[in-house]
Protein backbone atom coordinates (compact mmCIF):
# COMPACT_ATOMS: atom_id res chain seq x y z
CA UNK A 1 -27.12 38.77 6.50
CA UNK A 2 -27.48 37.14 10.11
CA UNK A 3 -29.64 34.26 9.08
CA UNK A 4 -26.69 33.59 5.84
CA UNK A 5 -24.31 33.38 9.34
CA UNK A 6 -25.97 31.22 11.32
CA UNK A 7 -26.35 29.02 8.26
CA UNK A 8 -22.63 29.19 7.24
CA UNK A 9 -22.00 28.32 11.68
CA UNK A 10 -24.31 25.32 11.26
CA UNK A 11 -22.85 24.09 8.49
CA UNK A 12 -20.06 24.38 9.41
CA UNK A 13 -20.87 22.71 12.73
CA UNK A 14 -22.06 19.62 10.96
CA UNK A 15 -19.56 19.20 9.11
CA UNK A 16 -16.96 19.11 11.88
CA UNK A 17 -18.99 16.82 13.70
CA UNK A 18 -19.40 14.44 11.18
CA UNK A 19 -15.46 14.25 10.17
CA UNK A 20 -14.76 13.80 14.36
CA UNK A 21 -17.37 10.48 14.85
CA UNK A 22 -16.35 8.82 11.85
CA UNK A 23 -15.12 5.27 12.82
CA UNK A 24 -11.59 3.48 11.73
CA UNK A 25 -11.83 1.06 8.63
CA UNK A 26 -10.85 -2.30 10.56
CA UNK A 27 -7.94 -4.04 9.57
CA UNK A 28 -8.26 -7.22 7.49
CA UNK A 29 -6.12 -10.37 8.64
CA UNK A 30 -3.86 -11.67 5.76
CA UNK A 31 -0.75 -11.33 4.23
CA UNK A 32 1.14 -8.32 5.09
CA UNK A 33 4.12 -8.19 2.53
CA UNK A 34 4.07 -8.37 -1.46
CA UNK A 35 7.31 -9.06 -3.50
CA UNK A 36 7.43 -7.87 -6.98
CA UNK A 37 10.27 -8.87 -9.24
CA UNK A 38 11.52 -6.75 -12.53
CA UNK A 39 13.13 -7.48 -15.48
CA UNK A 40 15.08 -4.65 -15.66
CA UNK A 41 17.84 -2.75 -13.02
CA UNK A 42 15.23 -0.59 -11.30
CA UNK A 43 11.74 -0.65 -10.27
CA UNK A 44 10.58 -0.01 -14.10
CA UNK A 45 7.02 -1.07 -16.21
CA UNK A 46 5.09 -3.54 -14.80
CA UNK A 47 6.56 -6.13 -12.11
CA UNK A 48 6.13 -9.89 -11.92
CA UNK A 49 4.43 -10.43 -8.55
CA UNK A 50 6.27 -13.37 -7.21
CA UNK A 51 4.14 -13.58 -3.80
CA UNK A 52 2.56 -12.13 -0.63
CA UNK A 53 4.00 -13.25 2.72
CA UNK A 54 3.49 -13.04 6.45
CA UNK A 55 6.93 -11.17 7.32
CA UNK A 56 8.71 -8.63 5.48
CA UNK A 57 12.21 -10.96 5.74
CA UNK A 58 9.93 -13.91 4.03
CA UNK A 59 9.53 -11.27 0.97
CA UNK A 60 13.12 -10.41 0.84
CA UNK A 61 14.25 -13.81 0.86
CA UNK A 62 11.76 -14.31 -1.89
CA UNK A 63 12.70 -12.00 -4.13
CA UNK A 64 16.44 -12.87 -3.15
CA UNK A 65 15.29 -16.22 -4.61
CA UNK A 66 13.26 -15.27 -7.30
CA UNK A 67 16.62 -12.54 -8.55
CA UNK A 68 19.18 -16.28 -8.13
CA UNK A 69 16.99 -17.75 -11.05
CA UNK A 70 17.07 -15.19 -13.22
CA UNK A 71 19.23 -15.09 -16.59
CA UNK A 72 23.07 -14.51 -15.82
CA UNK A 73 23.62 -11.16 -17.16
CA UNK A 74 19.97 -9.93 -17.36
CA UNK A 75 19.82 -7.06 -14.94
CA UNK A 76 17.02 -7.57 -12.74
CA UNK A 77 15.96 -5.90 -9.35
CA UNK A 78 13.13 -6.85 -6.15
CA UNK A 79 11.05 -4.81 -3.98
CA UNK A 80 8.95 -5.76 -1.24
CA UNK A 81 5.85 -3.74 -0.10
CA UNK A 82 3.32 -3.69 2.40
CA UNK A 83 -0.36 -4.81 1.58
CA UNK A 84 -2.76 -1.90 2.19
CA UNK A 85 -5.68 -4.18 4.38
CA UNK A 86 -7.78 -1.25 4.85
């Protein structure tokens, strides 16, 4: 019964240690913003990707841009998110 304790305390040990010294995924340099552009009033099915930009108010004037040439009178909607670098 002892020895099935000290092997649960070492294991347990080890595995605390090893979550603790585990190092950061570094950040890739790129763009940080992605605008997506749908066809329909809401973020629905699968978007048209009109870019990736530096800035988050370079996306939204993007997508501002990309909605302008649209159809008159097709309902269409923008989003802008960030680019996961890691």
């Amino acid at each position: 019964m002892i020895r099935i304790l000290r092997l649960a305390v070492a294991a347990l040990t080890f595995g605390a240690s090893a979550c603790a010294t585990r190092e950061p995924l570094p950040v890739e340099a790129g763009p940080g913003w992605t605008a997506h552009g749908y066809l329909t009033p809401g973020a629905d099915g699968d978007p048209e990707i009109i870019g990736t930009f530096a800035s988050e108010a370079e996306c939204l004037g993007a997508v501002d841009d990309w909605m302008s040439r649209q159809v008159v009178g097709n309902p269409v909607s923008g989003e802008c998110l960030p680019v996961d670098r890691r």
